[in-house]
N, C-alpha and C. Protein backbone atom coordinates (compact mmCIF):
# COMPACT_ATOMS: atom_id res chain seq x y z
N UNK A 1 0.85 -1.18 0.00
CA UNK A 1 0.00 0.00 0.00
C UNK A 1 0.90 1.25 0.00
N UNK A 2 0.49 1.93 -0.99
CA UNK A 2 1.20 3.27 -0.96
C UNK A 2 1.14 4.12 0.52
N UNK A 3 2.44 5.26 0.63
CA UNK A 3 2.24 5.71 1.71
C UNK A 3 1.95 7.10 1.09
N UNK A 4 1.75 8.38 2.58
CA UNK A 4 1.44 9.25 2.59
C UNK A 4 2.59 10.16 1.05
N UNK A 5 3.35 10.14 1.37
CA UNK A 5 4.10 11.10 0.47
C UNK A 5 4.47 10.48 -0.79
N UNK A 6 4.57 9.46 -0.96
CA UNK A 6 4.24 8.44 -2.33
C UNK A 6 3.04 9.08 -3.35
N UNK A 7 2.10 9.23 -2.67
CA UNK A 7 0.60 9.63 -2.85
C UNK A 7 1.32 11.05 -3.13
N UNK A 8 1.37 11.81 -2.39
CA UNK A 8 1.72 13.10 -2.76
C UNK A 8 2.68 13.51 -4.01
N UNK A 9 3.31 12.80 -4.30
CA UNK A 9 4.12 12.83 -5.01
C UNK A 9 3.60 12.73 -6.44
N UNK A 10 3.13 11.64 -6.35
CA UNK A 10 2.26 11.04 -7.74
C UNK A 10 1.29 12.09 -8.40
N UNK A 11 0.22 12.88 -7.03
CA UNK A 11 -0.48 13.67 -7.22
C UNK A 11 0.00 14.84 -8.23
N UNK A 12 1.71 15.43 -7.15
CA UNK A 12 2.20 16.53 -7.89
C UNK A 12 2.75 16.53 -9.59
N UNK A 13 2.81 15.18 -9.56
CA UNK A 13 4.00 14.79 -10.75
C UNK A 13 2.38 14.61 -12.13
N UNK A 14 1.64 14.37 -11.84
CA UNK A 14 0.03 14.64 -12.67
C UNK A 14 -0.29 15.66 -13.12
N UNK A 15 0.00 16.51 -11.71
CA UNK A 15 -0.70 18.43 -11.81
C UNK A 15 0.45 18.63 -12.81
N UNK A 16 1.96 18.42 -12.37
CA UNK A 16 2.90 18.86 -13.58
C UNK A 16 2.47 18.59 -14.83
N UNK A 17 2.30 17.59 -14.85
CA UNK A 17 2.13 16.96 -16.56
C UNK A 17 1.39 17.95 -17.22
N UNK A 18 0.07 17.70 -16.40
CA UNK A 18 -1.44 18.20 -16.80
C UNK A 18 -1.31 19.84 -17.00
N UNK A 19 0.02 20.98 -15.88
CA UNK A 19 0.08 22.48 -16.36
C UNK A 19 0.88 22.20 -17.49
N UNK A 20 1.67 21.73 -17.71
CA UNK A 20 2.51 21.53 -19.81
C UNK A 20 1.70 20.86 -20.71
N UNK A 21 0.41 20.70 -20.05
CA UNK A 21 -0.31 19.94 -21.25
C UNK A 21 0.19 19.01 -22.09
N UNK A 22 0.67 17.84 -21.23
CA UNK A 22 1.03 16.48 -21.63
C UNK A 22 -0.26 15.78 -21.29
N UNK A 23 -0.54 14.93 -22.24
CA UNK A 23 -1.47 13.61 -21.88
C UNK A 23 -0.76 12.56 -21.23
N UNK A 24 -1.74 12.21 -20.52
CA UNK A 24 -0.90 10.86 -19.35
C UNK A 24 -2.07 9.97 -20.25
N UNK A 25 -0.82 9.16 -20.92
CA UNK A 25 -1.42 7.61 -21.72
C UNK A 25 -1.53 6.67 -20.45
N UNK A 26 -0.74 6.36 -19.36
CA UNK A 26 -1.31 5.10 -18.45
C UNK A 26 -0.37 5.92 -17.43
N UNK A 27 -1.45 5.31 -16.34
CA UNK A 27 -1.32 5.51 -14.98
C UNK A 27 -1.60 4.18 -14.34
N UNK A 28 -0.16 3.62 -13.61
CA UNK A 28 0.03 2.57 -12.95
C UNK A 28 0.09 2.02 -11.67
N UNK A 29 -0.15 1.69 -10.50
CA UNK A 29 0.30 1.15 -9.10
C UNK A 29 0.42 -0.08 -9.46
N UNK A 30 2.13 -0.95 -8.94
CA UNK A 30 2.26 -1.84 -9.50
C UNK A 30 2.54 -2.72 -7.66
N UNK A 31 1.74 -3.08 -7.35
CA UNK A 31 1.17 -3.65 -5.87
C UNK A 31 2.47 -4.49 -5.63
N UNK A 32 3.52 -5.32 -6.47
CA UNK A 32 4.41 -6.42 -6.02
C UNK A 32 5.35 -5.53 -5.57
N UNK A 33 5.79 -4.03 -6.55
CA UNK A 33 7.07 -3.61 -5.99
C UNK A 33 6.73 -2.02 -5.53
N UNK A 34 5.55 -1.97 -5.47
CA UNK A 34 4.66 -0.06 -4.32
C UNK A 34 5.36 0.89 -5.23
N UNK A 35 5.13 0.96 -6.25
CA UNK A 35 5.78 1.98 -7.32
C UNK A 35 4.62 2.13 -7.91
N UNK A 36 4.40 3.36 -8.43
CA UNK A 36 3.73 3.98 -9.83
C UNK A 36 4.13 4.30 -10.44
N UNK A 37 3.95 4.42 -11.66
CA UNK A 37 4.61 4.47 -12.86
C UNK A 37 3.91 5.29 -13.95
N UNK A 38 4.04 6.34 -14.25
CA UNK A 38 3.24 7.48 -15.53
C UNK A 38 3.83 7.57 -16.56
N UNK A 39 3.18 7.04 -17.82
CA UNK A 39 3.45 7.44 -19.23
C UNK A 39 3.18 8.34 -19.71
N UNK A 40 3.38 9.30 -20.29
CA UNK A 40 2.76 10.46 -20.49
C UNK A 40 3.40 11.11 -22.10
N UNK A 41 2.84 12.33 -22.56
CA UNK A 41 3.51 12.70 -23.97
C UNK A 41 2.62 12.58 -24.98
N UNK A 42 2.68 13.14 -25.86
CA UNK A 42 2.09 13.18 -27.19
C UNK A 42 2.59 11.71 -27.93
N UNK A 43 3.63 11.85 -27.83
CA UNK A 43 4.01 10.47 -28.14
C UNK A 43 4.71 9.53 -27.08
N UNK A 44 4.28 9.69 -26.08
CA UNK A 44 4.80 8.91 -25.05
C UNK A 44 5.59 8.69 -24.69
N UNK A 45 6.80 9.78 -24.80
CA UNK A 45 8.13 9.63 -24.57
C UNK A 45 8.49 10.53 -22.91
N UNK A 46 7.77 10.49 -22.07
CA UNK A 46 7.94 10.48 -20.67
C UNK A 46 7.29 9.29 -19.94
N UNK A 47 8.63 9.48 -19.01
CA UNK A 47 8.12 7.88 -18.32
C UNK A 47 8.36 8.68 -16.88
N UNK A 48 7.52 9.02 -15.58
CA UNK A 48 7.91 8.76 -14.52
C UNK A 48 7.23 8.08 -13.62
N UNK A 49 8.54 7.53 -12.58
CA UNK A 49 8.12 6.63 -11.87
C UNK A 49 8.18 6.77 -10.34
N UNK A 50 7.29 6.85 -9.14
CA UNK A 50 7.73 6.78 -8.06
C UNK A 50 7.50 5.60 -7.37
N UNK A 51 9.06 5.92 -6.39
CA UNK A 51 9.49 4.65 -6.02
C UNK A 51 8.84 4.64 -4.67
N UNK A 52 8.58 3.67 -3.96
CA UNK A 52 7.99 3.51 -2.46
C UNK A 52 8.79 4.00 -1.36
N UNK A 53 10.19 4.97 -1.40
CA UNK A 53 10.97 5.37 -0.81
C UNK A 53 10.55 7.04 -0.57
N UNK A 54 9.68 7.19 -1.82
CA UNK A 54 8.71 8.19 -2.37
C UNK A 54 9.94 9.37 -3.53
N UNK A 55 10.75 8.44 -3.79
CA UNK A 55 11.64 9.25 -4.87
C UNK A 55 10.86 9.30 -6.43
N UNK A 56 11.12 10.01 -7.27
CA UNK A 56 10.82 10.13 -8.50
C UNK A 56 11.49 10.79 -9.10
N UNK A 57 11.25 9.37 -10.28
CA UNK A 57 12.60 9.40 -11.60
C UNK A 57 11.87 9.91 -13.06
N UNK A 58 12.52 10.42 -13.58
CA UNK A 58 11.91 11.25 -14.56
C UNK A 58 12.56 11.13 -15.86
N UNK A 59 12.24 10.20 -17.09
CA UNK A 59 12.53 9.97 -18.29
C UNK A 59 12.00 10.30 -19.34
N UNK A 60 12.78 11.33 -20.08
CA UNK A 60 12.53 12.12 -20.80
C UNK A 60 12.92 11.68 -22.40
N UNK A 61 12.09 11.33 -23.73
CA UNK A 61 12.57 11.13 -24.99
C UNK A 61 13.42 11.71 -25.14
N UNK A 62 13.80 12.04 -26.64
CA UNK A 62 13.94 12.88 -27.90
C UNK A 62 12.39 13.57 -28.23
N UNK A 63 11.55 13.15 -28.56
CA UNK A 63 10.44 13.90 -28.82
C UNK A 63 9.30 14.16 -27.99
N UNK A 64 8.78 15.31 -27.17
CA UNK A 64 7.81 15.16 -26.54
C UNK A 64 6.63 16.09 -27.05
């Protein structure tokens, strides 16, 4: 189960997307390893992921 700032995190890293007007293609909680995971982009070339430590990693294409 996700924790408090995990949650927060995820929340903020959405609102980001959503003020640059990126589409989030999938939104993930992956229950075996407490990470979420956001695809996002016109062409889907952002990937971030937070980790259950509540860090977030942020992967960025060539084209967004």
């Amino acid at each position: 189960m996700p924790n408090y700032e995990q949650l927060l995190k995820t929340v903020q890293a959405c609102h980001a997307l959503s003020d640059l007007r990126q589409d989030i293609l999938l939104f993930l909680y992956d229950e075996d390893t407490n990470e979420f995971f956001i695809l996002a982009g016109k062409k889907a070339t952002i990937e971030v992921t937070i980790y259950s430590n509540s860090t977030v990693e942020v992967e960025i294409g060539d084209e967004i």
